[in-house]
N, C-alpha and C. Protein backbone atom coordinates (compact mmCIF):
# COMPACT_ATOMS: atom_id res chain seq x y z
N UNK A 1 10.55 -27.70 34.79
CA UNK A 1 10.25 -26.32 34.41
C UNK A 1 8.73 -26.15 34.33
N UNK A 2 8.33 -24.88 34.85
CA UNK A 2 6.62 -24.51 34.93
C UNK A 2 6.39 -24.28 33.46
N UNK A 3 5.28 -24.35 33.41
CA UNK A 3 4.46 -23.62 32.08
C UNK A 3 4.44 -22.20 32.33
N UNK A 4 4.74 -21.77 33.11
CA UNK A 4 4.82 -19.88 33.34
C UNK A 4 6.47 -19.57 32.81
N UNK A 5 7.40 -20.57 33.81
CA UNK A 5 8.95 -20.24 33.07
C UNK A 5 9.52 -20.58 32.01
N UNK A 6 8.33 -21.74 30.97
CA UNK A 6 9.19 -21.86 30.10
C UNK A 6 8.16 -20.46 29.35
N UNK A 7 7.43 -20.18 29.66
CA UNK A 7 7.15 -19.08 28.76
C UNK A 7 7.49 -17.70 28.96
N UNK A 8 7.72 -17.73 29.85
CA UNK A 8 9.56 -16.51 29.96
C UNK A 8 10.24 -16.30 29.73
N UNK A 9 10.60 -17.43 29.32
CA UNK A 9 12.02 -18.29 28.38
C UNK A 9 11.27 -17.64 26.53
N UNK A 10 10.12 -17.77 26.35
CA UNK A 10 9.59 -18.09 24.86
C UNK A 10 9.54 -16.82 24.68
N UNK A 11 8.77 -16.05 25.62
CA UNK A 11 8.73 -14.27 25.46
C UNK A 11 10.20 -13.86 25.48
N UNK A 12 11.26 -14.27 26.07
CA UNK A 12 12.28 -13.47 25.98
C UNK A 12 12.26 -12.27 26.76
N UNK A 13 11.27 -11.36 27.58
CA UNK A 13 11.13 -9.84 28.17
C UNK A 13 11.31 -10.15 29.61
N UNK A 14 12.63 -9.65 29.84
CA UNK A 14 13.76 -9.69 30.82
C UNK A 14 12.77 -8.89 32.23
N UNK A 15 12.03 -8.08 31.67
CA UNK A 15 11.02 -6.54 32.47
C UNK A 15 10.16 -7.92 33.71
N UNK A 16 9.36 -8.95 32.68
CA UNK A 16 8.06 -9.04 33.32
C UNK A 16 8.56 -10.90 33.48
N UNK A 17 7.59 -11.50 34.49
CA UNK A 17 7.40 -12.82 35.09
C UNK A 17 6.26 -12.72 34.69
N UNK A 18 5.95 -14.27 34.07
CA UNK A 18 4.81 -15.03 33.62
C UNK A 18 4.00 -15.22 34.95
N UNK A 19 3.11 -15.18 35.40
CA UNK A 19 1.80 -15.74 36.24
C UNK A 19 1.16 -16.80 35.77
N UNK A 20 0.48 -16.75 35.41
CA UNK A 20 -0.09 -18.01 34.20
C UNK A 20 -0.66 -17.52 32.73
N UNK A 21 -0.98 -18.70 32.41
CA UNK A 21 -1.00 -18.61 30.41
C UNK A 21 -2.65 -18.85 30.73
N UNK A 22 -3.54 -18.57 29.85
CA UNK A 22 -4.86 -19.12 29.39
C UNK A 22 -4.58 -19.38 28.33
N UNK A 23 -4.85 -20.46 27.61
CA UNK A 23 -4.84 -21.43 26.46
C UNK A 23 -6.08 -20.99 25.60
N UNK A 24 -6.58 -20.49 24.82
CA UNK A 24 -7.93 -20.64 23.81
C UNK A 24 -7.99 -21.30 22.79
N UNK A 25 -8.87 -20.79 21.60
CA UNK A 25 -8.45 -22.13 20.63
C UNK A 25 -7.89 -20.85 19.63
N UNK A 26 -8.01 -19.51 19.23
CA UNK A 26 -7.05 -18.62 18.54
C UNK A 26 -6.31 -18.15 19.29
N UNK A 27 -6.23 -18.05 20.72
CA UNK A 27 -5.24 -16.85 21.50
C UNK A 27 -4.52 -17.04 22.85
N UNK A 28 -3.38 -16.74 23.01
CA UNK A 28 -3.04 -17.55 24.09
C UNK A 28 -3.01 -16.07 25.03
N UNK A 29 -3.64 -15.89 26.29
CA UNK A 29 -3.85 -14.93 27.18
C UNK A 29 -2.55 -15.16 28.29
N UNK A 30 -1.70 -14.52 28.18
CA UNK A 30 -0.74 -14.42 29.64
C UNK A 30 -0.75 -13.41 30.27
N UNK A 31 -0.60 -13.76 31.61
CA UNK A 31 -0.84 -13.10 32.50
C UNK A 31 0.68 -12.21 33.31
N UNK A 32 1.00 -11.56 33.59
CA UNK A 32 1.93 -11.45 33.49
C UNK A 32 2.36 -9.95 34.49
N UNK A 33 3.36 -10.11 35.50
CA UNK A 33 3.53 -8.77 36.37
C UNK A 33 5.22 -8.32 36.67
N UNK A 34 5.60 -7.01 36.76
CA UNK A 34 6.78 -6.36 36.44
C UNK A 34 7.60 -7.43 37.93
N UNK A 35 9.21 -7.93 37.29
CA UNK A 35 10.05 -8.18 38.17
C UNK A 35 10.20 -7.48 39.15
N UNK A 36 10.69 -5.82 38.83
CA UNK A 36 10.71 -4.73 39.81
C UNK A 36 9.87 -4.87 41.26
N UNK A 37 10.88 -4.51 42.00
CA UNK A 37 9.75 -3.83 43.24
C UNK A 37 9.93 -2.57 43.90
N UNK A 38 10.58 -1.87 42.30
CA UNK A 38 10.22 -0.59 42.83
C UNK A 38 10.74 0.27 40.88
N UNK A 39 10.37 1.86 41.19
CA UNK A 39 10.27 2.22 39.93
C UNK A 39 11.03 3.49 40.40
N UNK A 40 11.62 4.00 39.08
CA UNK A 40 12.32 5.77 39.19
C UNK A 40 11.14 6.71 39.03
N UNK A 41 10.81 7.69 39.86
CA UNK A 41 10.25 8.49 39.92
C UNK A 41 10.97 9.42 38.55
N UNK A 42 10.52 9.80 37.42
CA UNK A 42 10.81 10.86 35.74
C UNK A 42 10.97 12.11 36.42
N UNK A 43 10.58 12.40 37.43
CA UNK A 43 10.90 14.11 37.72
C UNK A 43 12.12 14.06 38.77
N UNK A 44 12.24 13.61 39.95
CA UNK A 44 13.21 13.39 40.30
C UNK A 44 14.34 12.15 40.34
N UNK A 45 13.83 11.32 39.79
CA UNK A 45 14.91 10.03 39.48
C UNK A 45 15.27 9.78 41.07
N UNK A 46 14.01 9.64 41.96
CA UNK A 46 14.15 8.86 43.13
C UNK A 46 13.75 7.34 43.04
N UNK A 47 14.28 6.39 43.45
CA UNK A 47 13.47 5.37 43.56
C UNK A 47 12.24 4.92 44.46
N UNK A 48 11.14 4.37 44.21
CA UNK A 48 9.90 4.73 44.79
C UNK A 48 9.12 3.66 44.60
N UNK A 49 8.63 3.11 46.26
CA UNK A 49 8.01 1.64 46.42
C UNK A 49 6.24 1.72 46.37
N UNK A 50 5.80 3.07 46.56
CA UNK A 50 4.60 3.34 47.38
C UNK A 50 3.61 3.08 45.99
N UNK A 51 2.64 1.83 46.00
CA UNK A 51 1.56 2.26 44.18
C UNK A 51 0.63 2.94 45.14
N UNK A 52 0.30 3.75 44.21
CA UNK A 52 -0.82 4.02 44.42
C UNK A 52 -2.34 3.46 43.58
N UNK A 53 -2.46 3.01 42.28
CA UNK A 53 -3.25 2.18 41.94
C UNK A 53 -2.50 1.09 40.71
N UNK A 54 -3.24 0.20 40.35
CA UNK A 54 -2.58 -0.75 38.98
C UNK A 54 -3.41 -0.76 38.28
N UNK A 55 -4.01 -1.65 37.15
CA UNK A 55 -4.91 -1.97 36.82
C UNK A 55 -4.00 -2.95 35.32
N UNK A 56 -4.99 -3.52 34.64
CA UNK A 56 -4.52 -4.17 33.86
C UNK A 56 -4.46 -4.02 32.72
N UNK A 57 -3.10 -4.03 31.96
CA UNK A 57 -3.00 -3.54 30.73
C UNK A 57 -2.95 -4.55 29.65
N UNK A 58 -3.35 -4.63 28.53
CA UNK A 58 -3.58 -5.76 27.62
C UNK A 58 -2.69 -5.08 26.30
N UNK A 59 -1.82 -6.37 26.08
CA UNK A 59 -0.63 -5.72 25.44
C UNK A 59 -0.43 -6.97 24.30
N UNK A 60 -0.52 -6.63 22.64
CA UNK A 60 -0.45 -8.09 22.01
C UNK A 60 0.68 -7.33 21.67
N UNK A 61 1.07 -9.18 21.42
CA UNK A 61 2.94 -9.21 21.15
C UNK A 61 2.81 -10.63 20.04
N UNK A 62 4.18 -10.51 19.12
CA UNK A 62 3.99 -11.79 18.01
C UNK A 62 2.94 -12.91 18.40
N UNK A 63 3.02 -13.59 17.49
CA UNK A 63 2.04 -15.02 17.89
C UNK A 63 3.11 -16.10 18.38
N UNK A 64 2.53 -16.82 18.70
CA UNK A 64 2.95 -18.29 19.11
C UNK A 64 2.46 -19.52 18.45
N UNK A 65 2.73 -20.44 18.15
CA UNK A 65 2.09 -21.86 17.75
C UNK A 65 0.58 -21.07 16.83
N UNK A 66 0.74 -20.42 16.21
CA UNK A 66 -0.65 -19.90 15.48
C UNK A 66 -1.56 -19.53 15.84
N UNK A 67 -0.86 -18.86 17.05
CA UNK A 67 -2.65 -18.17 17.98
C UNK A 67 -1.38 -16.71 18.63
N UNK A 68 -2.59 -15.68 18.20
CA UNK A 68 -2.29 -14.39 18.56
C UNK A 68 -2.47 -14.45 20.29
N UNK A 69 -0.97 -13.73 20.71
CA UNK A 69 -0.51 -13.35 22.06
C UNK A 69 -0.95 -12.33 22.49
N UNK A 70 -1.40 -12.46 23.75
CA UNK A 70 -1.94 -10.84 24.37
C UNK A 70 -1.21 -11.03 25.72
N UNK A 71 -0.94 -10.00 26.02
CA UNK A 71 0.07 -9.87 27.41
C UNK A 71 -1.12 -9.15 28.01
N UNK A 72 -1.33 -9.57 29.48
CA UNK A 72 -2.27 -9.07 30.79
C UNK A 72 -1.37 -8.50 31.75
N UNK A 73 -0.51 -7.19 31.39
CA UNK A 73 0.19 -6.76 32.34
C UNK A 73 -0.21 -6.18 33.39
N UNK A 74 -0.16 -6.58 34.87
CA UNK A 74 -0.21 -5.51 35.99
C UNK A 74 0.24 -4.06 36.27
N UNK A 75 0.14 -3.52 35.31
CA UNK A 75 0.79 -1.53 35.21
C UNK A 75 0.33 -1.24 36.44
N UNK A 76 1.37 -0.93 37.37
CA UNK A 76 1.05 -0.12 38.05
C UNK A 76 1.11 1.14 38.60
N UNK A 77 0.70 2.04 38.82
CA UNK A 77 1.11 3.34 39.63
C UNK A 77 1.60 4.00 40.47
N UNK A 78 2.95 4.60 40.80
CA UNK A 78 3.59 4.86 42.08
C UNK A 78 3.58 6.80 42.36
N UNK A 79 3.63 6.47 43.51
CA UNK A 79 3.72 7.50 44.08
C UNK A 79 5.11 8.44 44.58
N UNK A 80 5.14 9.32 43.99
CA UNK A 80 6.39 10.28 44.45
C UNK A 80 6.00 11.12 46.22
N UNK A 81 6.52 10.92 47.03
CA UNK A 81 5.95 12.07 48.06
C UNK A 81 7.14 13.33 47.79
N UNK A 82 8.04 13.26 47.43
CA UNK A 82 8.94 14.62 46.79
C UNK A 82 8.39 15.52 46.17
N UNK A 83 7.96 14.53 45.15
CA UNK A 83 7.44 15.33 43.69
C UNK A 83 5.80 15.89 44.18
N UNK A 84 5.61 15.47 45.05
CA UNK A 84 3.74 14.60 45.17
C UNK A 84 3.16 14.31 43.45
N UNK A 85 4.02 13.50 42.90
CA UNK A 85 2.96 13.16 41.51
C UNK A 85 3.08 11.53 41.61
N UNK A 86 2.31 11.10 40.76
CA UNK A 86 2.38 9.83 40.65
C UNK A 86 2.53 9.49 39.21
N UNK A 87 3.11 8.74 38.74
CA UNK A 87 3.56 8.12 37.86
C UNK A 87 3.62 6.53 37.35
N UNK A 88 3.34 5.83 35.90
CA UNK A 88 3.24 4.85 35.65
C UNK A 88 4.50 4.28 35.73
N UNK A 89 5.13 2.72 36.11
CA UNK A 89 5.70 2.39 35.47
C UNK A 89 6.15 2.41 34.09
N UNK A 90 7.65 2.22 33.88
CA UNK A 90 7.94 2.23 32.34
C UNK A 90 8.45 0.78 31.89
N UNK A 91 7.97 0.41 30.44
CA UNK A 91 8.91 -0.60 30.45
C UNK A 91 9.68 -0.68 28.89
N UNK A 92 11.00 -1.09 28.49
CA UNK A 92 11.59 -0.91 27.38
C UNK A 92 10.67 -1.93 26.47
N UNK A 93 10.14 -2.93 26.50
CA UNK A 93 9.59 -3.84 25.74
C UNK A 93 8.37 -2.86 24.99
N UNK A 94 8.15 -2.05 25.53
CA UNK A 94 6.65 -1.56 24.67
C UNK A 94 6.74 -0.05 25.09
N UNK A 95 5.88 0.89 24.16
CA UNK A 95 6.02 2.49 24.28
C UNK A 95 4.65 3.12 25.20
N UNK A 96 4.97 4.07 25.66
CA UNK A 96 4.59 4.49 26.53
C UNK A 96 3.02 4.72 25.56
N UNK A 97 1.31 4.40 26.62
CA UNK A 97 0.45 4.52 25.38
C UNK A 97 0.50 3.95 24.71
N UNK A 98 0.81 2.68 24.38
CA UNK A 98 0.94 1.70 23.26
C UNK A 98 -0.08 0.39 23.99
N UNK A 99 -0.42 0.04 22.25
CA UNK A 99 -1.36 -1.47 23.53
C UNK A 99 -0.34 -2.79 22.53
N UNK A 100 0.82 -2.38 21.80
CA UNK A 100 1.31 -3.53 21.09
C UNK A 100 3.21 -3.59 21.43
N UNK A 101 3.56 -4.50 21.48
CA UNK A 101 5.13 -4.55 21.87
C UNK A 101 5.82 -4.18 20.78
N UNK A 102 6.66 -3.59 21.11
CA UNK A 102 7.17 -2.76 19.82
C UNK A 102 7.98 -3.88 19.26
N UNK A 103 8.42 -5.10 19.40
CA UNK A 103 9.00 -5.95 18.36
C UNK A 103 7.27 -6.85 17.48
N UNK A 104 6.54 -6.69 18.57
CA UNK A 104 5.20 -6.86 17.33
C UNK A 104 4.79 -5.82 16.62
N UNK A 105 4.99 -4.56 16.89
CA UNK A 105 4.79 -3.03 16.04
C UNK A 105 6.10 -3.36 14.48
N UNK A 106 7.00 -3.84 15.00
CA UNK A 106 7.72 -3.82 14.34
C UNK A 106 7.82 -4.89 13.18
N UNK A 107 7.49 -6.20 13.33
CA UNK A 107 6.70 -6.97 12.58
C UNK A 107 5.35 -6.54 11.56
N UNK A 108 4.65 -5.98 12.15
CA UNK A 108 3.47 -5.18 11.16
C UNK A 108 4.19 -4.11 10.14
N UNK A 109 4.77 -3.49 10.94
CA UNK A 109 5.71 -2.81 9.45
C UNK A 109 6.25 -3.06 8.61
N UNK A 110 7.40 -4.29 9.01
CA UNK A 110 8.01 -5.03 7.85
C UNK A 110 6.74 -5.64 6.88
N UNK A 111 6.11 -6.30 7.36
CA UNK A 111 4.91 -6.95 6.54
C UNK A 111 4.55 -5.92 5.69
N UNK A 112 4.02 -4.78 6.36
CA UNK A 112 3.65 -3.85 5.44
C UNK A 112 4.40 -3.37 4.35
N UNK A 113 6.02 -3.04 4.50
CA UNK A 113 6.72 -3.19 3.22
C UNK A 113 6.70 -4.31 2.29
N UNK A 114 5.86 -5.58 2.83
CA UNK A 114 6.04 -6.15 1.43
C UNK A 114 5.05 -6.68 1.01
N UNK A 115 4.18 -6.07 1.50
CA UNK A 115 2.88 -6.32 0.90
C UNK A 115 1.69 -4.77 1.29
N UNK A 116 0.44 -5.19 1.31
CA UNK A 116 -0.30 -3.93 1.34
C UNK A 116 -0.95 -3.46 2.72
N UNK A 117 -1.30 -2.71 3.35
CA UNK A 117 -1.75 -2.27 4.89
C UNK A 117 -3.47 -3.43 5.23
N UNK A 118 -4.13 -3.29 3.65
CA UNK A 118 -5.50 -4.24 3.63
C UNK A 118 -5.15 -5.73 4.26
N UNK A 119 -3.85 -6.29 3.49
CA UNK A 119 -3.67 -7.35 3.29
C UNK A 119 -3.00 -7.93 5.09
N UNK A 120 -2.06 -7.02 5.71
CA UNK A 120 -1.53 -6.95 6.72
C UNK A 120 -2.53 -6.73 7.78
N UNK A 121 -3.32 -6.19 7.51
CA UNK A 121 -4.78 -5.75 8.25
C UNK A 121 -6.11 -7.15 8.84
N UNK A 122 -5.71 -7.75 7.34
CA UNK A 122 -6.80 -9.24 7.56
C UNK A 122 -5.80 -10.33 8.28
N UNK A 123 -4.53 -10.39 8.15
CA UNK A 123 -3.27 -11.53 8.11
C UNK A 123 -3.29 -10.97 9.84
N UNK A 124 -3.09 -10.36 10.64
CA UNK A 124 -3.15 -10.17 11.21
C UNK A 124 -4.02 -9.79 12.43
N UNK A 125 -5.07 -9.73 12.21
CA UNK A 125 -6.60 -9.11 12.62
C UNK A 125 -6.60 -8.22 13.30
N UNK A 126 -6.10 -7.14 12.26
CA UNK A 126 -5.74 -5.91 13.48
C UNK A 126 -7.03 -4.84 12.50
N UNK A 127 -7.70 -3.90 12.88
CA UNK A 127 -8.00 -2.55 12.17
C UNK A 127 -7.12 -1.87 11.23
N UNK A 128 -7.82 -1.62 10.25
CA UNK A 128 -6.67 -0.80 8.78
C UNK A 128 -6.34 0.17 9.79
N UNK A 129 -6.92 0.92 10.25
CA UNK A 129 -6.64 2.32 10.52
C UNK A 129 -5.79 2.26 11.82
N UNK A 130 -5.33 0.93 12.84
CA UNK A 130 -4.21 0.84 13.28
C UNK A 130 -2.92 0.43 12.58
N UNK A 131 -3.19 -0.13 11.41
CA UNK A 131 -2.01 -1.10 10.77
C UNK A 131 -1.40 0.31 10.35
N UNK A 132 -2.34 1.09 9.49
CA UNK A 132 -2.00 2.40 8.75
C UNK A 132 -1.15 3.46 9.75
N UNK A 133 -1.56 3.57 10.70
CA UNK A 133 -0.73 4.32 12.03
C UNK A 133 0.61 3.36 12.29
N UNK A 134 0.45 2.23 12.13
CA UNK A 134 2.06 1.52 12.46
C UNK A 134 3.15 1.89 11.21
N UNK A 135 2.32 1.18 10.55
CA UNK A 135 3.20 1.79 9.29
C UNK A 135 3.58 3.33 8.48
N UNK A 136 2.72 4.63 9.17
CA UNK A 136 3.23 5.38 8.76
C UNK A 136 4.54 5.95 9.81
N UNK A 137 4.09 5.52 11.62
CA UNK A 137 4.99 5.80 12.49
C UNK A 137 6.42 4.94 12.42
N UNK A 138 6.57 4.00 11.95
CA UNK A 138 7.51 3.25 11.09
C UNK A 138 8.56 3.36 10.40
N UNK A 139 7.36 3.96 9.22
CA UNK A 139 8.19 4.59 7.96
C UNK A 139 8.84 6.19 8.54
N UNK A 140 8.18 6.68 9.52
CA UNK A 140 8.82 7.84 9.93
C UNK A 140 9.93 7.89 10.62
N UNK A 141 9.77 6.63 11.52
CA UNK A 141 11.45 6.17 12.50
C UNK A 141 12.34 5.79 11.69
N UNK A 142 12.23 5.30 10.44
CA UNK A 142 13.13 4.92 9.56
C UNK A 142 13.89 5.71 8.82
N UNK A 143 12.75 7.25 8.58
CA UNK A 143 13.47 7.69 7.57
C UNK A 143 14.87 8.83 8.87
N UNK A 144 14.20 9.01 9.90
CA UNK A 144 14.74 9.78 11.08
C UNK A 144 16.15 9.15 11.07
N UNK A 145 16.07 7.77 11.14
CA UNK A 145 17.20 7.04 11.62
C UNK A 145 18.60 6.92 10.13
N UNK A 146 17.85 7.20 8.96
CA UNK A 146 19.00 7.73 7.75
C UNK A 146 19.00 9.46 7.94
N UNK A 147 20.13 9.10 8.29
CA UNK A 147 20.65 11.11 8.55
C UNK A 147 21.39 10.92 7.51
N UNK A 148 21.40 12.33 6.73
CA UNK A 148 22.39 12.57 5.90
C UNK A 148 23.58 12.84 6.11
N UNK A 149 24.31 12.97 7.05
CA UNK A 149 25.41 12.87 8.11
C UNK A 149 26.43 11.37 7.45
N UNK A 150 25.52 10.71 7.46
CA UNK A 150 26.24 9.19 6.86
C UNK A 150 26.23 8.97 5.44
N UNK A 151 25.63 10.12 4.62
CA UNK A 151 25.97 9.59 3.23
C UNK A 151 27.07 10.45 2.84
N UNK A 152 28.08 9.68 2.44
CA UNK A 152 29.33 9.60 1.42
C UNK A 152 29.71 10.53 0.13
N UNK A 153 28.35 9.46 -0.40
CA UNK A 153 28.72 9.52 -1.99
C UNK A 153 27.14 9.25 -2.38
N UNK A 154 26.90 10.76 -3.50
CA UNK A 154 25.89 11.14 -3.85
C UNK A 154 25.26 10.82 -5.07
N UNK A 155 24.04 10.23 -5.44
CA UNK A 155 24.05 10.14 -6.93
C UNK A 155 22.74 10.98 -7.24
N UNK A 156 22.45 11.63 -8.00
CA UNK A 156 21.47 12.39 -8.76
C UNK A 156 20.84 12.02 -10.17
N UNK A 157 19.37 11.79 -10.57
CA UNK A 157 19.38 11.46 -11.80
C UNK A 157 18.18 12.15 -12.09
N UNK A 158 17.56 12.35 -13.38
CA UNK A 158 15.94 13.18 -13.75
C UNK A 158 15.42 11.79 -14.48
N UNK A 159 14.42 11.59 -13.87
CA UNK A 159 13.42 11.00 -14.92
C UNK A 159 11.99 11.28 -15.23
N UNK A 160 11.66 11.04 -15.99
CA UNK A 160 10.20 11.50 -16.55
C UNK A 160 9.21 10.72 -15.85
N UNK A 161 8.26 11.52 -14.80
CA UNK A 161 7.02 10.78 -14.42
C UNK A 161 5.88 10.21 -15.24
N UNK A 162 5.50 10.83 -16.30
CA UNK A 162 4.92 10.42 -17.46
C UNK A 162 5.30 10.55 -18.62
N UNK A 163 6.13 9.21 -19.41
CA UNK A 163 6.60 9.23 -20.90
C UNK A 163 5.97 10.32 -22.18
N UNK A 164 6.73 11.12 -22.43
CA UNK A 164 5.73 12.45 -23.31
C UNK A 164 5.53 13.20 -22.85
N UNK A 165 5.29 13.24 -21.63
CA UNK A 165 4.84 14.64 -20.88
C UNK A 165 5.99 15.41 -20.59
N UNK A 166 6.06 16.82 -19.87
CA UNK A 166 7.08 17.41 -19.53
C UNK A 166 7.00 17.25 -18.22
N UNK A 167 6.57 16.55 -17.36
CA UNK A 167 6.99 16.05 -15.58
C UNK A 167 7.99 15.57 -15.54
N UNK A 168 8.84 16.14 -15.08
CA UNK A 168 9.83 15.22 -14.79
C UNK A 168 10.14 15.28 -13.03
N UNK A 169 10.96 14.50 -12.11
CA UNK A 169 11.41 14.00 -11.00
C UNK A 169 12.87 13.93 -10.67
N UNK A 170 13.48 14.25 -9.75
CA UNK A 170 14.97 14.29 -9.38
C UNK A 170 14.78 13.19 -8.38
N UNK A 171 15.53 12.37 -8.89
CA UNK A 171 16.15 10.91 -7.87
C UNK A 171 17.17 11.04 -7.15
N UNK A 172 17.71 11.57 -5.40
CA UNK A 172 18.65 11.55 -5.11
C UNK A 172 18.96 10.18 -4.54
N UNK A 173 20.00 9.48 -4.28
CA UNK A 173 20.48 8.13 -4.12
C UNK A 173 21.60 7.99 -3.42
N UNK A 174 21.81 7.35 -2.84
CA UNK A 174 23.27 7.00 -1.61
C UNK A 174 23.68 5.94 -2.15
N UNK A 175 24.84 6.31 -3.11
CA UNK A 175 25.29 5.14 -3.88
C UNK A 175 26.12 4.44 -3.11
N UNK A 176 26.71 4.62 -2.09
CA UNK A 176 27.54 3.28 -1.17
C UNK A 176 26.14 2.27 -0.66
N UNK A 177 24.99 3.02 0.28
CA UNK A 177 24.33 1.96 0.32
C UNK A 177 22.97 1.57 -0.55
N UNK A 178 23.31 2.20 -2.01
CA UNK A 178 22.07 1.96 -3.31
C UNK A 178 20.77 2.20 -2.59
N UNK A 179 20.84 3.13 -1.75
CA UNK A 179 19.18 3.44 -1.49
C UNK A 179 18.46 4.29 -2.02
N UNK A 180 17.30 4.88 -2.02
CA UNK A 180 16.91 6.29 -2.42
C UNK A 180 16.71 6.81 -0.82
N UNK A 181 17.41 8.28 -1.28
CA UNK A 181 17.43 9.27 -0.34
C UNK A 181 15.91 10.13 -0.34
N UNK A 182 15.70 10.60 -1.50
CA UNK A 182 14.75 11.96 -1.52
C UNK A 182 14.06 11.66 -3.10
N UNK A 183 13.33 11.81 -3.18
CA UNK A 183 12.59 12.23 -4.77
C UNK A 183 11.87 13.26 -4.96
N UNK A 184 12.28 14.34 -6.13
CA UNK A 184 12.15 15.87 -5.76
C UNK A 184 11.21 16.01 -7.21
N UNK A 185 10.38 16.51 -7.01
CA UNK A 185 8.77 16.53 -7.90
C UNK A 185 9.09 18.00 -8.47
N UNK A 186 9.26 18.06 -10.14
CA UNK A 186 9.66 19.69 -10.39
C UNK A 186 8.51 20.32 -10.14
């Protein structure tokens, strides 16, 4: 087995073939270009061989052996002559405009629930003000993905935001799966 296939094997992303790895002493650089040899044209859902340009996209994904992963993808550009537009490849591993794989997007979030965006920010060596964008786009897919459609059985309670004061707060709760739903500020 190559050092390119077993790391095909390690990435797991069915989309892309390893080229080669660069080794550093924090980061391991792979190189890396789409299986496809050809793409759906989004406006007409033709299939379509013609690029018209590529260039290289740099994409970090989890770590490995303790050195942060960066993917060197070949994105390239195809051409519709139907449509006359041209269009990027797509791939399910990562979002369209994204420079991080969404199972590493998705890792920074969890982290961020259990600890702080600063702390996830240094542990990771990413910018606050990207960690802060993962985790609020995150917390927003999450809350999208609890529809109230699926809760059952309702629980309601008031408690006081400050002991003595007259603030008080409405706790709604999904008592089959003990979550909080909503917290309603009088």
């Amino acid at each position: 087995m190559t050092e390119a296939e077993l790391f095909e094997q390690l990435l797991g992303i069915k989309e892309i073939r390893v080229d080669r790895v660069d080794w550093q002493e924090h980061a391991l650089h792979i190189y890396c270009s789409s299986i496809f040899e050809e793409a759906l044209c989004p406006h007409c859902l033709k299939k379509r061989r013609i690029i018209h340009q590529s260039y290289e996209r740099q994409i970090r994904d989890l770590a490995m052996t303790g050195k942060e992963v960066y993917l060197h993808l070949n994105q390239r550009q195809f051409y519709c002559p139907d449509c006359d537009r041209r269009f990027y490849e797509r791939f399910n591993f990562i979002a369209p405009q994204r420079a991080m794989t969404r199972r590493y997007e998705r890792h920074v979030y969890e982290s961020c629930k259990a600890s702080t965006i600063q702390k996830v920010s240094t542990q990771e060596n990413l910018v606050w003000s990207t960690v802060n964008d993962i985790c609020q786009q995150g917390a927003r897919q999450e809350l999208q993905e609890r529809t109230l459609l699926n809760v059952k059985v309702v629980g309601m309670d008031e408690f006081a935001i400050k002991k003595g004061h007259r603030d008080y707060a409405t706790v709604i709760v999904d008592l089959e799966r003990v979550e909080i739903i909503d917290i309603l500020d009088y």
